[in-house]
N, C-alpha and C. Protein backbone atom coordinates (compact mmCIF):
# COMPACT_ATOMS: atom_id res chain seq x y z
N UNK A 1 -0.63 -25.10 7.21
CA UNK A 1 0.33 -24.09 7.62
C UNK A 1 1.23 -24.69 8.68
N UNK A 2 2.47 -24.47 8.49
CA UNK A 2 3.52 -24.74 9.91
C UNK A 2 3.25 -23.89 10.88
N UNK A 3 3.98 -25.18 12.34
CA UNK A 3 3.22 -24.23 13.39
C UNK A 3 4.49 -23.09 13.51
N UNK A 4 4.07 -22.13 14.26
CA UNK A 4 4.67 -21.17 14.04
C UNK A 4 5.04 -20.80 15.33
N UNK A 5 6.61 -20.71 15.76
CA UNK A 5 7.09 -20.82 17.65
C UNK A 5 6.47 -19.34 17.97
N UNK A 6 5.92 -19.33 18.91
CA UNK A 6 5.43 -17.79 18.85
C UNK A 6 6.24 -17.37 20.71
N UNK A 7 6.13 -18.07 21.51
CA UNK A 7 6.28 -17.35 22.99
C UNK A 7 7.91 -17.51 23.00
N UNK A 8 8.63 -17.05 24.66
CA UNK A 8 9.96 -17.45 24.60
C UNK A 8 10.29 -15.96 25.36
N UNK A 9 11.55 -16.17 25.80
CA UNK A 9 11.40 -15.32 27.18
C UNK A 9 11.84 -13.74 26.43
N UNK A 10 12.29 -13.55 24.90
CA UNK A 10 12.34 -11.85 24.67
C UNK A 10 10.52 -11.38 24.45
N UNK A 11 9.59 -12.51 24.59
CA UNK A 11 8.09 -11.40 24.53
C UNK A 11 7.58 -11.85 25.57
N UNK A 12 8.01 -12.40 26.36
CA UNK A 12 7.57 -12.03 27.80
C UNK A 12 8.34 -10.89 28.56
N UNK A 13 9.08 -10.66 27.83
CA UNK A 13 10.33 -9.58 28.29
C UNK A 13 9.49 -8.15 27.98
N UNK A 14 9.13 -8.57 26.45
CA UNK A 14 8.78 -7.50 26.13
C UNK A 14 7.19 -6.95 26.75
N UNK A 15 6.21 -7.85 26.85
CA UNK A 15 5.14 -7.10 27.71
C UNK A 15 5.67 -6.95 29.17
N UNK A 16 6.42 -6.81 29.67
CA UNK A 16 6.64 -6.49 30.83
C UNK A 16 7.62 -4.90 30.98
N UNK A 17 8.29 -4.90 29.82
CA UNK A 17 8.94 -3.33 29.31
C UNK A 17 7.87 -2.55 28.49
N UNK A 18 7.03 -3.07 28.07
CA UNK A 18 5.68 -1.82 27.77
C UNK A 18 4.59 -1.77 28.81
N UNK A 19 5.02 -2.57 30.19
CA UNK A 19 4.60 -1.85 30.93
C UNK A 19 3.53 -2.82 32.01
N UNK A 20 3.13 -4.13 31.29
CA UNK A 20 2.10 -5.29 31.40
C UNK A 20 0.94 -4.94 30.70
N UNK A 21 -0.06 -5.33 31.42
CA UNK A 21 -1.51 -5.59 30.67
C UNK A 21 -2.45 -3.85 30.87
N UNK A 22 -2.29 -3.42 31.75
CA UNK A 22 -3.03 -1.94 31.65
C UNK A 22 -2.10 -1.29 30.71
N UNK A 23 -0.80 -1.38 30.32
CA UNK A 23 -0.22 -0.65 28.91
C UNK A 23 -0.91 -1.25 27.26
N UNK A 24 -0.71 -2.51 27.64
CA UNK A 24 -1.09 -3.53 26.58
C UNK A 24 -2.60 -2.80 26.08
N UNK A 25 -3.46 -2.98 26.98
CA UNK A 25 -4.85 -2.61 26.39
C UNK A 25 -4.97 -0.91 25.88
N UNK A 26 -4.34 -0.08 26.82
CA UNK A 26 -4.18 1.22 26.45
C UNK A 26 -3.72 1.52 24.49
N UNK A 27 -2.62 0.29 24.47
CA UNK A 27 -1.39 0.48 23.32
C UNK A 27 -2.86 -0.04 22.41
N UNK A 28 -3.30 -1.41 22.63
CA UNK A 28 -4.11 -1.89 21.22
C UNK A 28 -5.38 -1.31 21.09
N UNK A 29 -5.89 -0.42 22.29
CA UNK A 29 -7.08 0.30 22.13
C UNK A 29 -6.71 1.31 20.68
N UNK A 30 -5.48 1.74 21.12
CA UNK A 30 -5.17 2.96 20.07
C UNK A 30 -4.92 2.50 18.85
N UNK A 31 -4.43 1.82 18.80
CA UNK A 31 -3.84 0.89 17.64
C UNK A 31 -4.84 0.38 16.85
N UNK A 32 -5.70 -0.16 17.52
CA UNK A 32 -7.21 -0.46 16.49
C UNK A 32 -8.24 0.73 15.93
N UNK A 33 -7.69 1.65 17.06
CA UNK A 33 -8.64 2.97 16.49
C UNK A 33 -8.04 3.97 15.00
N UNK A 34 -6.63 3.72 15.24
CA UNK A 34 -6.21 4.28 14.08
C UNK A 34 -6.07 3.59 13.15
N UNK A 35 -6.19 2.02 13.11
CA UNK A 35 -6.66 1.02 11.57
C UNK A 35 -7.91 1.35 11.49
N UNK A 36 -9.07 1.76 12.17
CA UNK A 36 -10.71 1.58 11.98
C UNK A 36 -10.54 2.78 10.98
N UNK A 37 -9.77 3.81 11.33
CA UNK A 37 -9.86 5.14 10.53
C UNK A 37 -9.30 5.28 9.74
N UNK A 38 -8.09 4.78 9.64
CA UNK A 38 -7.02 4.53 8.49
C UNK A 38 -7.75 4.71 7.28
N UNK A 39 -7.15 5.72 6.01
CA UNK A 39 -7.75 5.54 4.21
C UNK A 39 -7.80 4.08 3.88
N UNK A 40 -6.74 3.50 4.49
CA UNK A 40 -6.22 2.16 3.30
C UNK A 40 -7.10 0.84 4.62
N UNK A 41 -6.99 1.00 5.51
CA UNK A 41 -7.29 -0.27 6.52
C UNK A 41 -9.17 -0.09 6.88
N UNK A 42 -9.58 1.18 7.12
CA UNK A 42 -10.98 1.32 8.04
C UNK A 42 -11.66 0.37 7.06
N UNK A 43 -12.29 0.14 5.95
CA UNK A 43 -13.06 -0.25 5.59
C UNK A 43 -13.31 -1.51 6.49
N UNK A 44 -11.92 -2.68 6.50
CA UNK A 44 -11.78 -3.67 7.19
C UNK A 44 -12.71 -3.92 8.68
N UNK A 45 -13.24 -2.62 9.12
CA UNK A 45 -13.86 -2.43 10.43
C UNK A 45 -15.00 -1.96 10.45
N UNK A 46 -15.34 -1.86 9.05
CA UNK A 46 -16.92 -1.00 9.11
C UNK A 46 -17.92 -2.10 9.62
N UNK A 47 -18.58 -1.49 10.74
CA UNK A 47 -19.80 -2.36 11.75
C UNK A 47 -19.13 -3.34 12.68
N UNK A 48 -18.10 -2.80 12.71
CA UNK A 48 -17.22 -4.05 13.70
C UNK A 48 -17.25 -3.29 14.99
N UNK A 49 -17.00 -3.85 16.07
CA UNK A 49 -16.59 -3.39 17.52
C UNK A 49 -15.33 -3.30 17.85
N UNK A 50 -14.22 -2.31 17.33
CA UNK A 50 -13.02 -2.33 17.53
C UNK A 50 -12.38 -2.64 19.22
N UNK A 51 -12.94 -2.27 20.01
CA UNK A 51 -12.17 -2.52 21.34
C UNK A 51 -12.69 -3.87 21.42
N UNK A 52 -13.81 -4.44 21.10
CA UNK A 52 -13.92 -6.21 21.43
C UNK A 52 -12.36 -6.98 20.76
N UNK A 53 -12.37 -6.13 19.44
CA UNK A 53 -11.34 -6.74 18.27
C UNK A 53 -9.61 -6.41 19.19
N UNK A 54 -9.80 -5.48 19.63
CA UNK A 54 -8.71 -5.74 20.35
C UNK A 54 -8.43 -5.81 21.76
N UNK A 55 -9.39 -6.00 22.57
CA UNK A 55 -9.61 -7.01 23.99
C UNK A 55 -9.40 -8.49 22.97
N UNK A 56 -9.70 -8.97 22.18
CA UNK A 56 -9.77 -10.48 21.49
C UNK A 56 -8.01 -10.70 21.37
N UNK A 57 -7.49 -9.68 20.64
CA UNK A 57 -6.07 -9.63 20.50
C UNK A 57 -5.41 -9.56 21.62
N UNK A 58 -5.61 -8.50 22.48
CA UNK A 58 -4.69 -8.84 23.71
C UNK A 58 -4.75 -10.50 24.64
N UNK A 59 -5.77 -10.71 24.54
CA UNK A 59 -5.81 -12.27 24.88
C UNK A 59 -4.73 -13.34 24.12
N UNK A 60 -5.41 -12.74 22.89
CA UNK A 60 -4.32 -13.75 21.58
C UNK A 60 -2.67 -13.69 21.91
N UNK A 61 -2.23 -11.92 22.18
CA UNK A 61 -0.91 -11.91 22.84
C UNK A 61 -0.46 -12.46 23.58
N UNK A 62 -0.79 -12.22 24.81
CA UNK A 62 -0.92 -12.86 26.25
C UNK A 62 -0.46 -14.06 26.19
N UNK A 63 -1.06 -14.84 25.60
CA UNK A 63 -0.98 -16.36 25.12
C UNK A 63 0.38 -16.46 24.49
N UNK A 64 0.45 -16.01 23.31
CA UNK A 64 1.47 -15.94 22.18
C UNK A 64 2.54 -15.41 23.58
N UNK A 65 2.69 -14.29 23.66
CA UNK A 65 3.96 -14.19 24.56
C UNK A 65 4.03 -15.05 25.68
N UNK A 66 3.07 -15.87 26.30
CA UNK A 66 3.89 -16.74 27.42
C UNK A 66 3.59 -15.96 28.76
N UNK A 67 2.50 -15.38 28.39
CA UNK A 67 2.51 -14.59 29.87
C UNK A 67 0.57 -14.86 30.19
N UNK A 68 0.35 -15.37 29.96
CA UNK A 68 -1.45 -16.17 29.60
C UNK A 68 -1.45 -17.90 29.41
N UNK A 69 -2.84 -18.14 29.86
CA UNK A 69 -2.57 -19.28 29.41
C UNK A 69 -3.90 -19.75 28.52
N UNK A 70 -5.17 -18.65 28.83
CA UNK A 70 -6.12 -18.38 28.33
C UNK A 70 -6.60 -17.43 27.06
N UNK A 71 -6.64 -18.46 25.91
CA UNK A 71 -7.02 -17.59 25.05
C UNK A 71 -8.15 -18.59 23.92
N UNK A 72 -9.26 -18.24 23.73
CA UNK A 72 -10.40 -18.98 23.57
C UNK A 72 -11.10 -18.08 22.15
N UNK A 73 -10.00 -17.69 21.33
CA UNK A 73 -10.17 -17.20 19.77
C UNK A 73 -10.32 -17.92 19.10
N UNK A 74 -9.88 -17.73 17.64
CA UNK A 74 -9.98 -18.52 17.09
C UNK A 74 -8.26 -17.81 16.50
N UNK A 75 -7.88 -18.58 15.21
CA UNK A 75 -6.26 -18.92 14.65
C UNK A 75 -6.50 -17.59 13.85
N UNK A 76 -5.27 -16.81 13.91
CA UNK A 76 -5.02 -15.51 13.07
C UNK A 76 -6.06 -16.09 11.54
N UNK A 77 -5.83 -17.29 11.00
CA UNK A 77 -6.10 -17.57 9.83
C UNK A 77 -7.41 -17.39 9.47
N UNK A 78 -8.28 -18.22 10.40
CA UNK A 78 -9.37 -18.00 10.59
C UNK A 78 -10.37 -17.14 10.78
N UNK A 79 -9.26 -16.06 12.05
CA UNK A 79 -10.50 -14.75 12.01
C UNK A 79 -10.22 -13.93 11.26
N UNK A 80 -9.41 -14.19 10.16
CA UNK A 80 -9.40 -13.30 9.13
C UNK A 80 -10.07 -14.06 7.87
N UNK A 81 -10.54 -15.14 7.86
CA UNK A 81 -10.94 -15.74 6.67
C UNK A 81 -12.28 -15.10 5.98
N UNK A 82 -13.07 -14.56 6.54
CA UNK A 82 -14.20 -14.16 6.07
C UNK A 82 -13.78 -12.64 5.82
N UNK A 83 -12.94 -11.82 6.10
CA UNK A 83 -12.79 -10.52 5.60
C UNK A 83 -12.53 -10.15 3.82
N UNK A 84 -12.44 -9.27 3.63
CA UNK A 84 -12.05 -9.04 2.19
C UNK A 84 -10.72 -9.40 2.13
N UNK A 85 -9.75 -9.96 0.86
CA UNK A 85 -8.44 -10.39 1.09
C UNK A 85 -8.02 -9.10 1.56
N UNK A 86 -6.34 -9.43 2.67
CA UNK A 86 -6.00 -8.71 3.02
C UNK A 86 -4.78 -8.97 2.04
N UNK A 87 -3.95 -7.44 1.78
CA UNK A 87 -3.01 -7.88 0.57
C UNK A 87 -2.15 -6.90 1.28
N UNK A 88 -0.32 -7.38 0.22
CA UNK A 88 0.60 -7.04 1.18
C UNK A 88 0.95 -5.63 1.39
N UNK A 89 -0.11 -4.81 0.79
CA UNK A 89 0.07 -3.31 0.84
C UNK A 89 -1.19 -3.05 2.35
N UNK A 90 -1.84 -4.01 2.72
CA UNK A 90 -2.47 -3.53 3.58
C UNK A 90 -1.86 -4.37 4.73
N UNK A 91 -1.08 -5.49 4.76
CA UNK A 91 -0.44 -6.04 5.98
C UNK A 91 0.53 -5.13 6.49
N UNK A 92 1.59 -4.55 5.67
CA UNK A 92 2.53 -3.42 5.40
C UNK A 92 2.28 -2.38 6.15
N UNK A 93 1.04 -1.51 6.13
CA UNK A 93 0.13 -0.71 6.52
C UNK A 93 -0.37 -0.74 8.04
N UNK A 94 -0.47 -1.70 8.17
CA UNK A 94 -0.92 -2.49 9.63
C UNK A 94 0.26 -2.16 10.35
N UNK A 95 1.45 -2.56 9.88
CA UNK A 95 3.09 -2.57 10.74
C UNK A 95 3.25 -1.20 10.53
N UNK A 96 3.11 -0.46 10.01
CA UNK A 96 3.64 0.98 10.02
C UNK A 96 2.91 1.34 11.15
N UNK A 97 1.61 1.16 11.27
CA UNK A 97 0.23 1.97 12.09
C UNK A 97 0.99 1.11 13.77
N UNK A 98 1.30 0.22 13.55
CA UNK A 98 1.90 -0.72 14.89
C UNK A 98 2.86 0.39 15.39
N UNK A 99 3.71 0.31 14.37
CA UNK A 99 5.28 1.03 15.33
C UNK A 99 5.20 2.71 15.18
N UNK A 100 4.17 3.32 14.94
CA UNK A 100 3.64 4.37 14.65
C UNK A 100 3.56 4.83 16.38
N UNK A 101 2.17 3.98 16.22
CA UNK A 101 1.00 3.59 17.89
C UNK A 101 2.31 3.42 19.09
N UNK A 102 3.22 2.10 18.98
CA UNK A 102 3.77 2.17 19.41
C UNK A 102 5.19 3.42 20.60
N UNK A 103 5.33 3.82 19.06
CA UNK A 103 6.20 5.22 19.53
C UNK A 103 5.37 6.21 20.42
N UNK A 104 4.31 6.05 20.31
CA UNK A 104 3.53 6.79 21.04
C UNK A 104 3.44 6.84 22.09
N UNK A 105 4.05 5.63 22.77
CA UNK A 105 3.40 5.40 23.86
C UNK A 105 4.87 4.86 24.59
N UNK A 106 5.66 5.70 24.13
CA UNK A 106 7.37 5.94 24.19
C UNK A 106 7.89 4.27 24.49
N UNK A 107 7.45 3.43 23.34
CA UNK A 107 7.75 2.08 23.49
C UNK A 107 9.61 2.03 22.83
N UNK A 108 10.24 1.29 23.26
CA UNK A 108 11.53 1.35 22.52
C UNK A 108 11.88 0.96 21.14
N UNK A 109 12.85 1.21 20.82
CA UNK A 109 12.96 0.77 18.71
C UNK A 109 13.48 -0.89 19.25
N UNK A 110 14.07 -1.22 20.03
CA UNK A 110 14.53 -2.76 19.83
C UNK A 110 12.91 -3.30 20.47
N UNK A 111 12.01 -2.97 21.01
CA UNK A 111 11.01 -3.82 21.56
C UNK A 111 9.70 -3.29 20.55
N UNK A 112 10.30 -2.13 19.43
CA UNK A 112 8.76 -2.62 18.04
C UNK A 112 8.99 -3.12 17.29
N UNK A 113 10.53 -3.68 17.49
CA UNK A 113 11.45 -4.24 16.16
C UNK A 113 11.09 -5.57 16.38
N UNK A 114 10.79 -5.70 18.01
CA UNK A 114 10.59 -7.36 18.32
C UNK A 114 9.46 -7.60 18.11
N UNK A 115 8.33 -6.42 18.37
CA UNK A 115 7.13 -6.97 18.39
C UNK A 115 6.15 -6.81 16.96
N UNK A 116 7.20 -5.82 16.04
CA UNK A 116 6.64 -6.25 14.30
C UNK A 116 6.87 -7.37 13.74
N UNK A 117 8.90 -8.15 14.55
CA UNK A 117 9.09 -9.49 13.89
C UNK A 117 7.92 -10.03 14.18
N UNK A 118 7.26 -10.59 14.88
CA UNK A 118 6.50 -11.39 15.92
C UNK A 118 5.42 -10.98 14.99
N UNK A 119 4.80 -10.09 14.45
CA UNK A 119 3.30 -10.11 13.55
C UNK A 119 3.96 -11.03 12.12
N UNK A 120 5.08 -10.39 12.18
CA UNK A 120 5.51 -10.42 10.63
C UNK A 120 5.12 -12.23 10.45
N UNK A 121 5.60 -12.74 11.84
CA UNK A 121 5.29 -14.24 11.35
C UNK A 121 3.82 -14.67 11.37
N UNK A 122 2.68 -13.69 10.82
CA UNK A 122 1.38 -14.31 10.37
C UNK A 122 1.21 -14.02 9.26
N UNK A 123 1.90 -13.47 8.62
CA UNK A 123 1.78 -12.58 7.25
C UNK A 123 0.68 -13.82 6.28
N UNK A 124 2.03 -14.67 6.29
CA UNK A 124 1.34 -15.51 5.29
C UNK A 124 0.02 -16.53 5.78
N UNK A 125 -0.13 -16.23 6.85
CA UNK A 125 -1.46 -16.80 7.13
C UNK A 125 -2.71 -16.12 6.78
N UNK A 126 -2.83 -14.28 7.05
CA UNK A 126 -3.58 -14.16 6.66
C UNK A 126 -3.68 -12.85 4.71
N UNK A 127 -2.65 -12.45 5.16
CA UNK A 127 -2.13 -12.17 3.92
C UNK A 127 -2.94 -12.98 2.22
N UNK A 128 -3.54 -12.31 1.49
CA UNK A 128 -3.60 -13.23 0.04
C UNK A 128 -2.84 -12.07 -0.84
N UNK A 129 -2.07 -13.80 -1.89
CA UNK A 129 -1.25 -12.97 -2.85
C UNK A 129 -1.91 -12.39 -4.07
């Protein structure tokens, strides 16, 4: 896989307009709770620990935006390799539930627009066709 530019000063911009890291964890707490429950996504989480799964992600961000320097995961590719394929009706699904969560939490349309581009570039990592 190519590497993929992920940080750069509009997503350090942007965790700092949703608020920093006590918004951040608030936003992906919710955000993982409504994929665990989701018709089309929960299965993906059955026996899983959703707030570990996204304490793991906010780290992964952190990093990715340039505002961390610690992140001790493993590659989008990877921690999705052992799941059931994820396919593009359920990556799709994921971004709706994002800028859904998002609005919620009165985030702006140019900063879920930035921060769906920004997933959009793992698609094909963990994505199968």
């Amino acid at each position: 896989m190519k590497a993929i530019k992920l940080s750069g000063p509009a997503l350090g911009a942007l965790f700092s307009s949703i608020g920093g890291e006590a918004s951040l964890d608030q936003i992906l707490a919710r955000f993982y709770q409504k994929m665990s429950t989701d018709v089309l996504l929960g299965f993906f989480f059955d026996g899983c620990d959703v707030l570990a799964i996204a304490r793991m992600q906010k780290s992964f961000l952190m990093r990715a935006w340039g505002v961390s320097q610690s992140y001790a995961g493993k590659s989008p590719a990877d921690a999705h390799a052992k799941l059931p394929p994820i396919l593009k009706g359920h990556f799709d699904r994921r971004l709706v539930l994002l800028a859904e969560t998002l609005r919620e939490f009165k985030v702006g349309e140019n900063e879920i627009a930035l921060w769906v581009s920004f997933e959009e570039k793992f698609r094909a990592a963990v994505e199968h066709s």
